[in-house]
N, C-alpha and C. Protein backbone atom coordinates (compact mmCIF):
# COMPACT_ATOMS: atom_id res chain seq x y z
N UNK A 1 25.70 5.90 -5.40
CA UNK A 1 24.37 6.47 -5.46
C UNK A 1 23.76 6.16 -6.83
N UNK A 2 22.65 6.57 -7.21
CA UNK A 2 21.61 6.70 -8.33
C UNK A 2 22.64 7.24 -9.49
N UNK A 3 22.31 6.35 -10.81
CA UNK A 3 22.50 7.41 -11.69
C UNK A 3 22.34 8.77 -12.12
N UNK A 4 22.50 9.45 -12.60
CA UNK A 4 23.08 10.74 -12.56
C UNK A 4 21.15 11.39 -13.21
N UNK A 5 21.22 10.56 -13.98
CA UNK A 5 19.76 10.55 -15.19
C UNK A 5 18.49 10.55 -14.36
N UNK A 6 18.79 9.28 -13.72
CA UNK A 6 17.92 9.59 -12.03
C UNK A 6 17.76 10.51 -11.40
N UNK A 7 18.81 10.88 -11.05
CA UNK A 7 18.46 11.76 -9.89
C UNK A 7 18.16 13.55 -10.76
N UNK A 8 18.70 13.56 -11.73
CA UNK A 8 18.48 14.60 -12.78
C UNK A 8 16.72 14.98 -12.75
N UNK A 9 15.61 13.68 -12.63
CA UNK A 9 14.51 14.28 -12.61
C UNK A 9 13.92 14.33 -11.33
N UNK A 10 14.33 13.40 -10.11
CA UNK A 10 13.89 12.96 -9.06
C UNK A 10 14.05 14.39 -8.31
N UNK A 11 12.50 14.92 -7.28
CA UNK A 11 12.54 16.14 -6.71
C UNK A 11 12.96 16.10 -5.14
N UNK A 12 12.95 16.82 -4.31
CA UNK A 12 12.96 16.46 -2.62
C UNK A 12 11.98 15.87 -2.33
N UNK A 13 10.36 16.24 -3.00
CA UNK A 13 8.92 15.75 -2.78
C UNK A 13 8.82 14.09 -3.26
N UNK A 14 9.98 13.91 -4.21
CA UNK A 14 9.92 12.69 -4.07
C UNK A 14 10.68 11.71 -3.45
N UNK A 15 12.01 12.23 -2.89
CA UNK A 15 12.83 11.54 -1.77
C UNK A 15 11.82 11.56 -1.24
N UNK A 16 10.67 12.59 -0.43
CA UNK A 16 10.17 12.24 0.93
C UNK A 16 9.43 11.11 0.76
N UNK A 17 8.46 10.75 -0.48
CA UNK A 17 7.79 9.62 -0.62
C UNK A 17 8.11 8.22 -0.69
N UNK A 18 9.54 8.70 -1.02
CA UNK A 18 10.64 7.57 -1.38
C UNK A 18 10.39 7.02 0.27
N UNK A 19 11.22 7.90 0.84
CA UNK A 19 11.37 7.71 2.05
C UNK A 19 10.05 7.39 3.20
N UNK A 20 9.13 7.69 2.78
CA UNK A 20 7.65 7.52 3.61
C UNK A 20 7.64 5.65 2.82
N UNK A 21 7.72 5.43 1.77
CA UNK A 21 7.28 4.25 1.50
C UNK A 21 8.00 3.29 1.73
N UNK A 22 9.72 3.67 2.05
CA UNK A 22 10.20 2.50 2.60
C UNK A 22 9.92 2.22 4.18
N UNK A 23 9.46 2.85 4.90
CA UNK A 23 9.32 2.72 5.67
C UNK A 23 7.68 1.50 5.72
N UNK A 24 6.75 1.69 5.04
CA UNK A 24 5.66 0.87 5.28
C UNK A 24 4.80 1.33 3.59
N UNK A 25 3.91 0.27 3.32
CA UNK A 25 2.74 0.89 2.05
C UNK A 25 1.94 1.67 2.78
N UNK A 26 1.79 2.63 1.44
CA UNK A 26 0.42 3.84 1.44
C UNK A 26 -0.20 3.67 0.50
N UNK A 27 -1.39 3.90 0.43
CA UNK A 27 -2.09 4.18 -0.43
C UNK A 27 -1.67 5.74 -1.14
N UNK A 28 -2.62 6.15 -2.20
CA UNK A 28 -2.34 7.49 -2.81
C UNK A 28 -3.06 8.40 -1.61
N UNK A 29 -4.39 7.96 -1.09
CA UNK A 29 -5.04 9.27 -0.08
C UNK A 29 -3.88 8.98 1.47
N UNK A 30 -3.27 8.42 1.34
CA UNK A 30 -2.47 8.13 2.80
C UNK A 30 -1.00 9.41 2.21
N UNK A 31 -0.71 9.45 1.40
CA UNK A 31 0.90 10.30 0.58
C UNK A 31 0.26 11.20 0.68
N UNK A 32 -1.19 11.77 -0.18
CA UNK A 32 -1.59 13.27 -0.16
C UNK A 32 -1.69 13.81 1.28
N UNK A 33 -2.42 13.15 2.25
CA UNK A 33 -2.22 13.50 3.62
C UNK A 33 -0.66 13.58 3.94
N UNK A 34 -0.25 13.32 3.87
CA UNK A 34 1.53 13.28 4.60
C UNK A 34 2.08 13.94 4.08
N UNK A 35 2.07 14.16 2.65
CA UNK A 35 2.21 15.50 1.86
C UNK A 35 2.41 16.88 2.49
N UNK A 36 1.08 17.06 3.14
CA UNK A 36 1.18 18.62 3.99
C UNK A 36 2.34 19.05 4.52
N UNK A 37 3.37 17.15 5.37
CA UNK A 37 3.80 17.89 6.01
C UNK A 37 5.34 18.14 5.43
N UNK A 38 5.57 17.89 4.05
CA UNK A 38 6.93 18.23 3.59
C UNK A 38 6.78 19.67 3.62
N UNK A 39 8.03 19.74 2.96
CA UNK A 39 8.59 21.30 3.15
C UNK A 39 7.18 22.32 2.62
N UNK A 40 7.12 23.42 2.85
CA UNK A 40 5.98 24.39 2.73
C UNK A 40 6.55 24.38 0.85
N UNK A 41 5.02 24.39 0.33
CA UNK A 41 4.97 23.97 -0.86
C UNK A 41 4.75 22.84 -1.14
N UNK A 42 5.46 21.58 -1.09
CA UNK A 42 5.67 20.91 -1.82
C UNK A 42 4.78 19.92 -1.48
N UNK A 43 3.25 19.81 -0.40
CA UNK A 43 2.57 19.21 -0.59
C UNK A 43 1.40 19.08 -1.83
N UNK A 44 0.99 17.99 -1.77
CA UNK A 44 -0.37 17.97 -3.27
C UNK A 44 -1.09 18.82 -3.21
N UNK A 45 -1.95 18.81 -3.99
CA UNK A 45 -2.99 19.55 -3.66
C UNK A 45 -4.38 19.16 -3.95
N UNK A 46 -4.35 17.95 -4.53
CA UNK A 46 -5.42 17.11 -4.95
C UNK A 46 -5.22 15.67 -4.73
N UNK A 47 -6.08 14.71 -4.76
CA UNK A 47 -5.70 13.57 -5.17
C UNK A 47 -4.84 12.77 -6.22
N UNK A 48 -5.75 13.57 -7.06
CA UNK A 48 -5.24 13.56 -8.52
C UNK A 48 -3.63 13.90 -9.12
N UNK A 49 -3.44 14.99 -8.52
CA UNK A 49 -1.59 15.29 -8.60
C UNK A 49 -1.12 14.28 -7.84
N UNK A 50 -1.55 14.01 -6.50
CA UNK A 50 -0.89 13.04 -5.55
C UNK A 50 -0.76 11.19 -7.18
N UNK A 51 -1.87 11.11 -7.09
CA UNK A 51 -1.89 10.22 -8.05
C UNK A 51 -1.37 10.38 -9.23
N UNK A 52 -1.07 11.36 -10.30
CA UNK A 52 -0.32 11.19 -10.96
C UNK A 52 1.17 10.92 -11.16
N UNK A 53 1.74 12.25 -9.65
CA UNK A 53 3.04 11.98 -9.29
C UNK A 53 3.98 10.39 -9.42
N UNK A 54 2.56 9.89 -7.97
CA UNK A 54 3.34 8.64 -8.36
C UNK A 54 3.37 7.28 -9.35
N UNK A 55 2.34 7.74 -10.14
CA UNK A 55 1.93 6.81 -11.07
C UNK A 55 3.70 7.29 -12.32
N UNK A 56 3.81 8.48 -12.05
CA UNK A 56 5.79 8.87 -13.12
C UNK A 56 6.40 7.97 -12.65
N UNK A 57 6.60 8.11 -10.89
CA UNK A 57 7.41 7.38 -9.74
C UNK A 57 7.16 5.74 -10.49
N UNK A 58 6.32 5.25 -10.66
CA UNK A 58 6.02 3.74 -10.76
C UNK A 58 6.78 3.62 -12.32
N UNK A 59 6.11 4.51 -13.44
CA UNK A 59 6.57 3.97 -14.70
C UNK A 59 8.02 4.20 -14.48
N UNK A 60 8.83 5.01 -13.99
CA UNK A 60 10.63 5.59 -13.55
C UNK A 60 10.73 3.86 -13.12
N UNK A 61 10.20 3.32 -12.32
CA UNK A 61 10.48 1.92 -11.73
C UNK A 61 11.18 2.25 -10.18
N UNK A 62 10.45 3.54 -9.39
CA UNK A 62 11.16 3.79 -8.43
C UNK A 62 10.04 3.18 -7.23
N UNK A 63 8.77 2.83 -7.59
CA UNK A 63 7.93 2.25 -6.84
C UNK A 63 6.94 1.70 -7.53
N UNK A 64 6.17 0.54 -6.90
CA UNK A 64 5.60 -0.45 -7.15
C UNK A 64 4.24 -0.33 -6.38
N UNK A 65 3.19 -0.45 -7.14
CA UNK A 65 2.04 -0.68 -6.81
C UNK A 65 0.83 -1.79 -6.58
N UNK A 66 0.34 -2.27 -5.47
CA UNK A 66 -0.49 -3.70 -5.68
C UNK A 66 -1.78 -3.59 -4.84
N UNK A 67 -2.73 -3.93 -5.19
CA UNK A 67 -4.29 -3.52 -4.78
C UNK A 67 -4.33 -4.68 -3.32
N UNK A 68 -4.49 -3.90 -2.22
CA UNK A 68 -5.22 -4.03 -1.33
C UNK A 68 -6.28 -5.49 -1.29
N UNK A 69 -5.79 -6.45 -0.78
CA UNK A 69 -6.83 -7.45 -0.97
C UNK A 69 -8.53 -7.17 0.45
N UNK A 70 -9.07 -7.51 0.10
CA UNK A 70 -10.18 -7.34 0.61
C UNK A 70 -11.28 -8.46 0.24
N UNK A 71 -12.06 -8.57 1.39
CA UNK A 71 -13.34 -9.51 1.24
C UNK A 71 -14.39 -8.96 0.38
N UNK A 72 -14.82 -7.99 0.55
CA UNK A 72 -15.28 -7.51 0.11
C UNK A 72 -15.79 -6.83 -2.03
N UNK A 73 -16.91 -6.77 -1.90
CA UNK A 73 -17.04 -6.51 -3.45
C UNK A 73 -16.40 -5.00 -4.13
N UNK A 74 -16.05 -5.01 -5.15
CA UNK A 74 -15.82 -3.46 -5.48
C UNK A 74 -14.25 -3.49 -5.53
N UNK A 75 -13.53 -2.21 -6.29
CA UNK A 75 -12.17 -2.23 -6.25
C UNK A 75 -11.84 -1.91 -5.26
N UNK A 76 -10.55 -2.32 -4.32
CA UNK A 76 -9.71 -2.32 -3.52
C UNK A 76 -8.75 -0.74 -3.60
N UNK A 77 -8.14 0.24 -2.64
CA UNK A 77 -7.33 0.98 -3.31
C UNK A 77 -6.04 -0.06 -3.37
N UNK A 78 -5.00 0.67 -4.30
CA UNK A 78 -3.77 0.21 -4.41
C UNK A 78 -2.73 1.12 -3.44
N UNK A 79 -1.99 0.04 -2.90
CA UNK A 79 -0.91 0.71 -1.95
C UNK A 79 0.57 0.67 -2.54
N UNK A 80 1.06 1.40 -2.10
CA UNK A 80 2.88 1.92 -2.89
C UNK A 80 3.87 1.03 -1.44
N UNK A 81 4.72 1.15 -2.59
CA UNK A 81 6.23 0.31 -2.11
C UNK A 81 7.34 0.78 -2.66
N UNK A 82 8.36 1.13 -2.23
CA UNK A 82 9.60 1.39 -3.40
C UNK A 82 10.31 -0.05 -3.32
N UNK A 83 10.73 0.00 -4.55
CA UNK A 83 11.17 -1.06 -5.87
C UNK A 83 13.07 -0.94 -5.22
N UNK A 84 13.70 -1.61 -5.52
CA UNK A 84 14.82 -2.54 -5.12
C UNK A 84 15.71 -0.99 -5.68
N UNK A 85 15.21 -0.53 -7.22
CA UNK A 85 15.92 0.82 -7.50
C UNK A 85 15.23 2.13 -6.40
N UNK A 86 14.66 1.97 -6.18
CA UNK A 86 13.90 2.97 -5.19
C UNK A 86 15.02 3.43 -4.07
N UNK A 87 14.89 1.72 -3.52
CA UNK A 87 15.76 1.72 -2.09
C UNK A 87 16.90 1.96 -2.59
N UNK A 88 17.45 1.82 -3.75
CA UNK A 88 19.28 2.25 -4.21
C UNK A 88 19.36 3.77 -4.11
N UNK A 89 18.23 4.35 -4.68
CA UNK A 89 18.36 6.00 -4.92
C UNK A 89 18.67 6.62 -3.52
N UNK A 90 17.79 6.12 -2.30
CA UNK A 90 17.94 6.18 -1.24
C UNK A 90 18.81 6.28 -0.65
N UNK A 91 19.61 4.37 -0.76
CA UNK A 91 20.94 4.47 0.11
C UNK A 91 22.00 4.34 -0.41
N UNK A 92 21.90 4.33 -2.06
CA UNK A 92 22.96 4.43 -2.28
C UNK A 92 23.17 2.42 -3.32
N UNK A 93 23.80 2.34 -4.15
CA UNK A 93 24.04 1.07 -4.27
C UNK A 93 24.65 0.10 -3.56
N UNK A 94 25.25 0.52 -2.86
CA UNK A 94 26.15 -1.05 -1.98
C UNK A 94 25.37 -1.01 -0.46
N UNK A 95 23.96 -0.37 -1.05
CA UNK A 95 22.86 -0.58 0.43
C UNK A 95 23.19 -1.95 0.41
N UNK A 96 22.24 -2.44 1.60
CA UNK A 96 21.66 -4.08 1.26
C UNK A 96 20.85 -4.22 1.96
């Protein structure tokens, strides 16, 4: 599994995101919605928390962020991914 240091700050609210993002990218308003439905509590409550959360998650190096390409003018949102350490915390190191 994860180092010890890891998992020392990592919460359940963030396994679940862990776990919501290996499954496919979200954006930050796609996590605050899905949010609701973790354990009572532990959804966001703003955008903004939703977005800061994982902006820790990204600098930790437990997920990765990349803007949405689009035709269109104007910024794109950015959608989440967990990172190669992401998926270790998950399954463990001798995942593959």
């Amino acid at each position: 599994m994860a180092n010890q240091d890891t998992q020392r700050h990592l919460t359940q609210r963030d396994l679940e995101i862990l776990l919501a993002l290996d499954r496919c990218p979200l954006t930050v308003a796609q996590v605050l919605n899905l949010s609701q439905v973790f354990a009572p509590g532990q959804g966001f409550q703003s955008l903004r928390s939703c977005h800061e959360r994982l902006q820790k998650m990204r600098q930790a190096g437990w997920i990765r962020s990349w803007p949405y390409a689009t035709t269109g003018s104007g910024s794109s949102p950015e959608y989440y991914k967990t990172t190669l350490l992401g998926f270790r915390i998950l399954y463990g190191d001798d995942a593959i």
